[in-house]
C-alpha atoms as a PDB file:
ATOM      1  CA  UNK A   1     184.855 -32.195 219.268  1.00  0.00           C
ATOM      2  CA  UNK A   2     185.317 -35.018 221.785  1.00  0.00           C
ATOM      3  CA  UNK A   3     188.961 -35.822 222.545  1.00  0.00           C
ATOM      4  CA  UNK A   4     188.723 -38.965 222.060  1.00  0.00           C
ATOM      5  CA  UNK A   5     186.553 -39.146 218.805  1.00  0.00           C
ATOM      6  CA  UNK A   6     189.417 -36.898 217.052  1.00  0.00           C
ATOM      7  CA  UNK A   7     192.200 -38.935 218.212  1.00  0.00           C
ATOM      8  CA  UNK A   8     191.012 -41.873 217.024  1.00  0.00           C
ATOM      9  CA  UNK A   9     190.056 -40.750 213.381  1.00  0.00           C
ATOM     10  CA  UNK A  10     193.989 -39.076 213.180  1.00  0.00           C
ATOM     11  CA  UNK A  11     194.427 -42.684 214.293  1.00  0.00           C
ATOM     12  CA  UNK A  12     192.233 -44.043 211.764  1.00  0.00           C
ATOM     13  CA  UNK A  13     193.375 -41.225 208.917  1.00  0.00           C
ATOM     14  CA  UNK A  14     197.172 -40.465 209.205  1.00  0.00           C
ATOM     15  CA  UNK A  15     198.523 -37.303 210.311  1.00  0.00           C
ATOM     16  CA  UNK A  16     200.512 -37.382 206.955  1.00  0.00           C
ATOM     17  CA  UNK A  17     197.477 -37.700 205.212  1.00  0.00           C
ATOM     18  CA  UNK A  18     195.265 -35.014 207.214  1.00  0.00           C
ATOM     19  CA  UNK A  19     198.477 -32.819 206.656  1.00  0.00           C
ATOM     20  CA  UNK A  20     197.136 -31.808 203.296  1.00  0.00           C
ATOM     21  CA  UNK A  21     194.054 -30.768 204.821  1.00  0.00           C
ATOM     22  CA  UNK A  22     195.272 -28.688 207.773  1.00  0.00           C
ATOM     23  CA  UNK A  23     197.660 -26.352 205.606  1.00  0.00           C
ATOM     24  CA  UNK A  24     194.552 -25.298 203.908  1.00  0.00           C
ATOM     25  CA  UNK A  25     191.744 -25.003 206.456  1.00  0.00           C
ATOM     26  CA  UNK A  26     192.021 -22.248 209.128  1.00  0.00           C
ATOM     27  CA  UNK A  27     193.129 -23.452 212.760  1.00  0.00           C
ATOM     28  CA  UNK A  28     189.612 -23.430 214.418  1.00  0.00           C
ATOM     29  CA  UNK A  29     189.501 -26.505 215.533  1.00  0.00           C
ATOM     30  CA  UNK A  30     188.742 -30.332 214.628  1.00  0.00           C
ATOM     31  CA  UNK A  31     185.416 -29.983 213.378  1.00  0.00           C
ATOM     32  CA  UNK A  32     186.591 -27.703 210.474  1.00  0.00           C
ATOM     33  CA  UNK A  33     189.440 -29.926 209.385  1.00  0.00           C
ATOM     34  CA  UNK A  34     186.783 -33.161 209.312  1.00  0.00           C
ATOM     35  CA  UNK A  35     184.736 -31.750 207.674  1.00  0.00           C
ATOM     36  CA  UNK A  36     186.612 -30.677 204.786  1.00  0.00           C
ATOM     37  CA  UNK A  37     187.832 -34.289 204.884  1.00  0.00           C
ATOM     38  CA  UNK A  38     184.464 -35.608 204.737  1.00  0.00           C
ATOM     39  CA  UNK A  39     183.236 -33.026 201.828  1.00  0.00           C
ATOM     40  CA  UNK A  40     186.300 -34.014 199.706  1.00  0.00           C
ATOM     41  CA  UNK A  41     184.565 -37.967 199.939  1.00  0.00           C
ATOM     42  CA  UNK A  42     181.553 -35.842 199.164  1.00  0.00           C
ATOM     43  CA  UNK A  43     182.499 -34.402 196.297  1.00  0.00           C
ATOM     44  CA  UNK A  44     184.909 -37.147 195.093  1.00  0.00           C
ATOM     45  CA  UNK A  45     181.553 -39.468 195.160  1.00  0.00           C
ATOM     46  CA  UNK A  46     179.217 -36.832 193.174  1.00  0.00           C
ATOM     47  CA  UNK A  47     181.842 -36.998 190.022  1.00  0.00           C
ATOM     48  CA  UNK A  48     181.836 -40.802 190.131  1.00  0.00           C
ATOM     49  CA  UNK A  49     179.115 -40.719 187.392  1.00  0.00           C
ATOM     50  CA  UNK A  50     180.701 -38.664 185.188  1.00  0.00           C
ATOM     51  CA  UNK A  51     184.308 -39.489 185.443  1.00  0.00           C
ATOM     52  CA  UNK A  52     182.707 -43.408 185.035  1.00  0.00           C
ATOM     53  CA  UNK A  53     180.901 -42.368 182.029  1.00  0.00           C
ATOM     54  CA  UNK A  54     183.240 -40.582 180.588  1.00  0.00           C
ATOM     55  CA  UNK A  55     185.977 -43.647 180.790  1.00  0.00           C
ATOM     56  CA  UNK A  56     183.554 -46.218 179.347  1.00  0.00           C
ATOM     57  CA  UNK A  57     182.494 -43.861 176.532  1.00  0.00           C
ATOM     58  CA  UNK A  58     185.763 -42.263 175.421  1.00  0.00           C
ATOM     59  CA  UNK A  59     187.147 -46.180 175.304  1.00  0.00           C
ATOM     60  CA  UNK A  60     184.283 -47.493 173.383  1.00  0.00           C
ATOM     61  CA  UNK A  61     184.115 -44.562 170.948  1.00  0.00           C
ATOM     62  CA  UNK A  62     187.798 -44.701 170.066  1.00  0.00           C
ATOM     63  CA  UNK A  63     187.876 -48.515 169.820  1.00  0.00           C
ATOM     64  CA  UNK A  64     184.390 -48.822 167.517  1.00  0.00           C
ATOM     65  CA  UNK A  65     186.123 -45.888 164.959  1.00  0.00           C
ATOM     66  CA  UNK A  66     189.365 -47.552 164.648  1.00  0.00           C
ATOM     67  CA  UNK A  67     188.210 -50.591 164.216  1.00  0.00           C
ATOM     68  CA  UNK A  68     185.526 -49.039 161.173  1.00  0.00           C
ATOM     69  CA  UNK A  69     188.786 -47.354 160.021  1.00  0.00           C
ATOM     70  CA  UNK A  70     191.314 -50.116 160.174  1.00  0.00           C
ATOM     71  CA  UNK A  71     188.997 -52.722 159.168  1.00  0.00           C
ATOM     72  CA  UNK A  72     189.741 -54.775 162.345  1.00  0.00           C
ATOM     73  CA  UNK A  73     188.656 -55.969 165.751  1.00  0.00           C
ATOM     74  CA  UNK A  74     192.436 -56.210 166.790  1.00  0.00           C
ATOM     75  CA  UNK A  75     193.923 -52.937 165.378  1.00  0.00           C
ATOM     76  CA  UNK A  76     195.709 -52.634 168.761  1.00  0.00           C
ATOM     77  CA  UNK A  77     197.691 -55.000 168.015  1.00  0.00           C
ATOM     78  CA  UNK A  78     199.109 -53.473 164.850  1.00  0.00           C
ATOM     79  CA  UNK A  79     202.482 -51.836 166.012  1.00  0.00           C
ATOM     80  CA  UNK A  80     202.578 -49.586 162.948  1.00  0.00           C
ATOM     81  CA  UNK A  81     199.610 -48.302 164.627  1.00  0.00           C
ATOM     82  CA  UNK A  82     200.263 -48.525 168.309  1.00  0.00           C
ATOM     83  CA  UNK A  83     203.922 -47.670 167.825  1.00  0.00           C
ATOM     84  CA  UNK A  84     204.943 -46.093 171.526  1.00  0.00           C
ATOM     85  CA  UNK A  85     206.506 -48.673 174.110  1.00  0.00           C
ATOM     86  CA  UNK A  86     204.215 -47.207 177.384  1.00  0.00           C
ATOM     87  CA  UNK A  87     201.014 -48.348 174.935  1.00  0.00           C
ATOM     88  CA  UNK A  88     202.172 -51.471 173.825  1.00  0.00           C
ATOM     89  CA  UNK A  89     203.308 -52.205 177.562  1.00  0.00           C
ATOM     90  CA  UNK A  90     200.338 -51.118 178.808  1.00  0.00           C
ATOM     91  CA  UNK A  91     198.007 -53.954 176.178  1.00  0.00           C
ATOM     92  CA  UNK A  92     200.611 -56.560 177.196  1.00  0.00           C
ATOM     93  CA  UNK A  93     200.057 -55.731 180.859  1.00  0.00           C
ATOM     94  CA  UNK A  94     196.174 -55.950 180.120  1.00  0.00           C
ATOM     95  CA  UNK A  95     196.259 -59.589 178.414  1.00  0.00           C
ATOM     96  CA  UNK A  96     198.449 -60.616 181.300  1.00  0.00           C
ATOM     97  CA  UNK A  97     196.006 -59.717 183.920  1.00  0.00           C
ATOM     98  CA  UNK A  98     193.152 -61.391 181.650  1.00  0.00           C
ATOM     99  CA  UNK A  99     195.020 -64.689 181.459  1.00  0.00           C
ATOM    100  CA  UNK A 100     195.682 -64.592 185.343  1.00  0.00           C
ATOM    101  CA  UNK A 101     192.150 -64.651 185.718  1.00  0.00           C
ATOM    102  CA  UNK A 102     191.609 -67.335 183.104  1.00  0.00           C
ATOM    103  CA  UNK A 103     189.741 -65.498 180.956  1.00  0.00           C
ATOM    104  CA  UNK A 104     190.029 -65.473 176.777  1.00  0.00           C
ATOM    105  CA  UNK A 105     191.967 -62.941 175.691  1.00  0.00           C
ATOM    106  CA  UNK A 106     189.654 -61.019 173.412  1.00  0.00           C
ATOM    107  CA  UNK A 107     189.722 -57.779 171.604  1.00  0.00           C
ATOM    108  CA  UNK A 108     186.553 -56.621 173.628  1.00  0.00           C
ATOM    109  CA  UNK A 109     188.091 -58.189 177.340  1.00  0.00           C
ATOM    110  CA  UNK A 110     191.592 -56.574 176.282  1.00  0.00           C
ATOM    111  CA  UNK A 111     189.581 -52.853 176.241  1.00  0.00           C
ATOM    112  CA  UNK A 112     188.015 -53.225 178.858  1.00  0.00           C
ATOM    113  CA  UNK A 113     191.254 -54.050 181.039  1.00  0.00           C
ATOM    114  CA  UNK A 114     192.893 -50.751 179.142  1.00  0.00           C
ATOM    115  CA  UNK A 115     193.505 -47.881 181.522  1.00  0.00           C
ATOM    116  CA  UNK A 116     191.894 -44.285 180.958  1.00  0.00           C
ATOM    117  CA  UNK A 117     195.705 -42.625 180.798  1.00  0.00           C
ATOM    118  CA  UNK A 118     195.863 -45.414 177.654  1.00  0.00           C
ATOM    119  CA  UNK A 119     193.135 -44.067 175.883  1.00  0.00           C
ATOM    120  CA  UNK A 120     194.144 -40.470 176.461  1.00  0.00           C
ATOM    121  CA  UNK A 121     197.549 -40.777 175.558  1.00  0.00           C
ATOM    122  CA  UNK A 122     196.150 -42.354 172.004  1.00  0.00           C
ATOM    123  CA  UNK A 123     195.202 -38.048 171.687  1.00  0.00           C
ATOM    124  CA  UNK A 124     199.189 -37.200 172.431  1.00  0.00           C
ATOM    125  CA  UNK A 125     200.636 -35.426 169.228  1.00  0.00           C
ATOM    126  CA  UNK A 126     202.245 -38.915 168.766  1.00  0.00           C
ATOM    127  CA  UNK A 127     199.555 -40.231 167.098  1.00  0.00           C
ATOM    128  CA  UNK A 128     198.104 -37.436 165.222  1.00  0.00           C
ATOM    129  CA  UNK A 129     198.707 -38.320 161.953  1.00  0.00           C
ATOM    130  CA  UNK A 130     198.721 -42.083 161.647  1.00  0.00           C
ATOM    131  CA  UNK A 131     195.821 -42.670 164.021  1.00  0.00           C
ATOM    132  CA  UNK A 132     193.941 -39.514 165.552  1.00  0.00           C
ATOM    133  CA  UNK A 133     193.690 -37.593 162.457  1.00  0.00           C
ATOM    134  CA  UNK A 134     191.190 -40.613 160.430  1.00  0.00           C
ATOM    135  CA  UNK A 135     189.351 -41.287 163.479  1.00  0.00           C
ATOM    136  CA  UNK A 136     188.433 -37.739 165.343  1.00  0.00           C
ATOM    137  CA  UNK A 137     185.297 -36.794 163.433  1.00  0.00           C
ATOM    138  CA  UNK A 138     183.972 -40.361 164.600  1.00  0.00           C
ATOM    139  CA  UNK A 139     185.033 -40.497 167.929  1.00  0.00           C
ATOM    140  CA  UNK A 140     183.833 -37.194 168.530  1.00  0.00           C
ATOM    141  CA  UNK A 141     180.667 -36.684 166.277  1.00  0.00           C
ATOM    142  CA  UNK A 142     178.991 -33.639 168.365  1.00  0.00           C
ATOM    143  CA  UNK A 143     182.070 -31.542 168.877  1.00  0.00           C
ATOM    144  CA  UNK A 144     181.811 -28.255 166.642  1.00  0.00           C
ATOM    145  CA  UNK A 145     183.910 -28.762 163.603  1.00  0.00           C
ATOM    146  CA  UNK A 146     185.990 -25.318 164.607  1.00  0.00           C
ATOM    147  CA  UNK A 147     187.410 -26.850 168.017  1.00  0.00           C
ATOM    148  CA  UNK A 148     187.253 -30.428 166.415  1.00  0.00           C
ATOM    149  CA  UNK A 149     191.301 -30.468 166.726  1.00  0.00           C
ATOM    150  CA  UNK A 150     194.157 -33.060 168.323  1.00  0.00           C
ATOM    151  CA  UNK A 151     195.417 -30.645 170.471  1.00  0.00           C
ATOM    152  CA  UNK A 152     191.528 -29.046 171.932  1.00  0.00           C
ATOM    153  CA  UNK A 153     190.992 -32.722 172.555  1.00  0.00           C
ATOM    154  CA  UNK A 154     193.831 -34.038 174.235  1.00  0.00           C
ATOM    155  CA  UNK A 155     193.772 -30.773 177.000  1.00  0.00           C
ATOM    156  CA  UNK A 156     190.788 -31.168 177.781  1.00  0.00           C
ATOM    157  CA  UNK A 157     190.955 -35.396 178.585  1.00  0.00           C
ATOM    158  CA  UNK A 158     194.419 -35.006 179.965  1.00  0.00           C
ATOM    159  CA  UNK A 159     192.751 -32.585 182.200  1.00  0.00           C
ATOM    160  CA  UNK A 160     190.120 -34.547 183.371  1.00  0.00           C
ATOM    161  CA  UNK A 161     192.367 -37.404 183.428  1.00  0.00           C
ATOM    162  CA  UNK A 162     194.298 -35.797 185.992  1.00  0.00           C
ATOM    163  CA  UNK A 163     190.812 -34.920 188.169  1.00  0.00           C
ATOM    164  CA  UNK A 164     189.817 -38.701 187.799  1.00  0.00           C
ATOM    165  CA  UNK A 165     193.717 -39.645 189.250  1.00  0.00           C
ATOM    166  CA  UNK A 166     193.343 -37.555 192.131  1.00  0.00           C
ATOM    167  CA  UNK A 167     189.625 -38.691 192.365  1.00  0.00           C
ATOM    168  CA  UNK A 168     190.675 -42.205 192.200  1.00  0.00           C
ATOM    169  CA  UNK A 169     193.434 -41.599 194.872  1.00  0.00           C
ATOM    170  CA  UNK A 170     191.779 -40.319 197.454  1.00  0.00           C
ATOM    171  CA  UNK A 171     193.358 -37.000 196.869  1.00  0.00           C
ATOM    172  CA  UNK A 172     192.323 -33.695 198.122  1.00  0.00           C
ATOM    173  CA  UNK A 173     190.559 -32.007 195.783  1.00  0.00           C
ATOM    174  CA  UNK A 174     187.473 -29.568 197.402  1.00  0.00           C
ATOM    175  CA  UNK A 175     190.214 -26.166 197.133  1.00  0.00           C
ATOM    176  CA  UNK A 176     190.310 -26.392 193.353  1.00  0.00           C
ATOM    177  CA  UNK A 177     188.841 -22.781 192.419  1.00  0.00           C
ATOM    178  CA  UNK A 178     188.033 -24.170 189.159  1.00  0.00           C
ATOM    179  CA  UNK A 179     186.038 -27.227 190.749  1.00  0.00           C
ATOM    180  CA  UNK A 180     182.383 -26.236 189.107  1.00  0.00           C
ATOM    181  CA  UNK A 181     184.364 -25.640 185.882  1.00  0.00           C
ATOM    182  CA  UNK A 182     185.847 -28.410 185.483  1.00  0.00           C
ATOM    183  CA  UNK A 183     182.485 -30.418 186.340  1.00  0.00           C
ATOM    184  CA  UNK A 184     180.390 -28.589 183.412  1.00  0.00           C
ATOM    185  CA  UNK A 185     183.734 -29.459 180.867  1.00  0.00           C
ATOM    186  CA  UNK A 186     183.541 -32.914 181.449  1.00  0.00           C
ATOM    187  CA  UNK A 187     179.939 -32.722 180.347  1.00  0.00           C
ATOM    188  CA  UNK A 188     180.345 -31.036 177.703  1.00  0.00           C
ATOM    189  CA  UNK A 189     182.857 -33.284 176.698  1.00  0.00           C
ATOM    190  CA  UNK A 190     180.629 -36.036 177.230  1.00  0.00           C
ATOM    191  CA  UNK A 191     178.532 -34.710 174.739  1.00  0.00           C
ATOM    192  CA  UNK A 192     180.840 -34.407 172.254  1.00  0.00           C
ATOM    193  CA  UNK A 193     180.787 -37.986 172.019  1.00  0.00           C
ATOM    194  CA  UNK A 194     176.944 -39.283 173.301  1.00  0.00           C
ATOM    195  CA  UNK A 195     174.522 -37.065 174.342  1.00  0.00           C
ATOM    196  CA  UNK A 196     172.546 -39.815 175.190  1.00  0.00           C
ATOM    197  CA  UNK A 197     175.061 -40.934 177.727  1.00  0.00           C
ATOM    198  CA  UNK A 198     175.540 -37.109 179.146  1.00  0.00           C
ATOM    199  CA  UNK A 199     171.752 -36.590 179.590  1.00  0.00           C
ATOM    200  CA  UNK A 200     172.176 -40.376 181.280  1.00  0.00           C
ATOM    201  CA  UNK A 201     174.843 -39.105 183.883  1.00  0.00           C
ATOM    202  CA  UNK A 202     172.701 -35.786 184.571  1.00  0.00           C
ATOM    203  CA  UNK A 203     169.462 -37.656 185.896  1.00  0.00           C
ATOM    204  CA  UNK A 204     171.667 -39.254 188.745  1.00  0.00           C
ATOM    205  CA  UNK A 205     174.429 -36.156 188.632  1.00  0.00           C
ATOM    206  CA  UNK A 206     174.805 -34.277 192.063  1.00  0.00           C
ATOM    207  CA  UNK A 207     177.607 -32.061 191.819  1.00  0.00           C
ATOM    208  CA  UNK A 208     176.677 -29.184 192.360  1.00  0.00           C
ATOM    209  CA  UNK A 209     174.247 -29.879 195.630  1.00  0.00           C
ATOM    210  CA  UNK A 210     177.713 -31.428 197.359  1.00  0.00           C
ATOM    211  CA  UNK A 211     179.501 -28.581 196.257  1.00  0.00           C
ATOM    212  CA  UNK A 212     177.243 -25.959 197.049  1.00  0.00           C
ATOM    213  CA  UNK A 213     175.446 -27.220 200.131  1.00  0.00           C
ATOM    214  CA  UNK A 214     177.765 -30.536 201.151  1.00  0.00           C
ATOM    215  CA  UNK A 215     179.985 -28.376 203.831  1.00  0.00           C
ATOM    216  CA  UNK A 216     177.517 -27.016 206.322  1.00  0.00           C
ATOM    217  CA  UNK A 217     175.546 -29.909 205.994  1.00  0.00           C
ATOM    218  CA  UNK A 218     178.837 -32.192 207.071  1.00  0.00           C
ATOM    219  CA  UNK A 219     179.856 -29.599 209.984  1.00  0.00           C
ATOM    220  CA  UNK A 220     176.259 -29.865 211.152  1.00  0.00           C
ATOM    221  CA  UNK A 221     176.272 -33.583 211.149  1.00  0.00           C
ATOM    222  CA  UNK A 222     179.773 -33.664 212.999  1.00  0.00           C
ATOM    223  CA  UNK A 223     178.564 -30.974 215.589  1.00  0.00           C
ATOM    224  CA  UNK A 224     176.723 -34.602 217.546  1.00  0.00           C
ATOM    225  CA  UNK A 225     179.836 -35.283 218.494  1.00  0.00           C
ATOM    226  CA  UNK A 226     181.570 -31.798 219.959  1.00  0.00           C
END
């Protein structure tokens, strides 16, 4: 790789940053450590889909069966019902940020400015009884009635809620052995709540090309400039 090319994306890259990389990738030179770099983007673009739909539908589904069971549009607001300090700091954070922006604060603008660790945490054994426990068969009409349990639920979103973190970070993620894995659970887990919206994400999902083919593909590409 040309001198100058690499010292200018360490430059452009950090060395802290590109430290994660080279403590991973064998010591044969630039164009293996940029390349790993550039599959991680790869691969952190190819779950965009999913991790998106998976947000929007998770939020919508637990929203539309509280507010069926509590018999209103603002059951958020209910601390009996959202009784933990990190939620109800998290839905005063969310109306700030809406009237910053001068917007109306409204039950459907005040979900949509809700984070994705806020609607996970709503599966934390916290609220089993008082709110999970009426609302899981609704939330989560396709998932068999055997696994159809708080604690099957909440491992498998705090698990992909750590993914979408890293994701969302900019993190390294392209060593995880369980990569592929963890792609197929977060479809299944999409259709536990739409299959609609998983068959959706599949006609534009393209996993498992990037992670199957994105490498060589990337070290080719980066071989114009050795």
């Amino acid at each position: 790789m040309q001198a100058d090319f690499a010292a200018q994306l360490f430059t452009a890259l950090s060395q802290e940053r590109l430290s994660a990389y080279q403590s991973r990738v064998s010591n044969d030179g630039h164009v293996n450590l940029f390349s790993h770099y550039a599959w991680n983007m790869a691969l952190s673009e190819s779950l965009y889909p999913i991790l998106q739909a998976l947000e929007i539908t998770l939020r919508n589904a637990v929203y539309d069966a509280a507010k069926n069971h509590f018999g209103r549009d603002d059951w958020f607001n209910d601390q009996t019902i959202i009784h933990h300090h990190y939620n109800q700091t998290t839905i005063a954070n969310a109306k700030q940020s809406l009237a910053r922006q001068n917007k109306p604060i409204e039950p459907d603008r005040i979900i949509a400015e809700l984070t994705f660790g806020f609607w996970t945490s709503l599966l934390d054994r916290r609220y089993e009884q008082n709110f999970l426990y009426p609302i899981i068969r609704a939330t989560f009409p396709h998932l068999p009635r055997t696994d159809r349990t708080r604690q099957h639920v909440s491992q498998r979103f705090n698990k992909i809620r750590d993914l979408r973190n890293r994701v969302f970070h900019h993190e390294p993620i392209w060593y995880w052995q369980d990569l592929q894995q963890q792609h197929q659970d977060m479809l299944e887990a999409l259709g536990w709540i739409s299959p609609q919206m998983k068959d959706l994400v599949m006609t534009v999902d393209r996993f498992d090309d990037v992670y199957n083919n994105g490498l060589d593909n990337i070290t080719k590409q980066l071989g114009k400039f050795c």
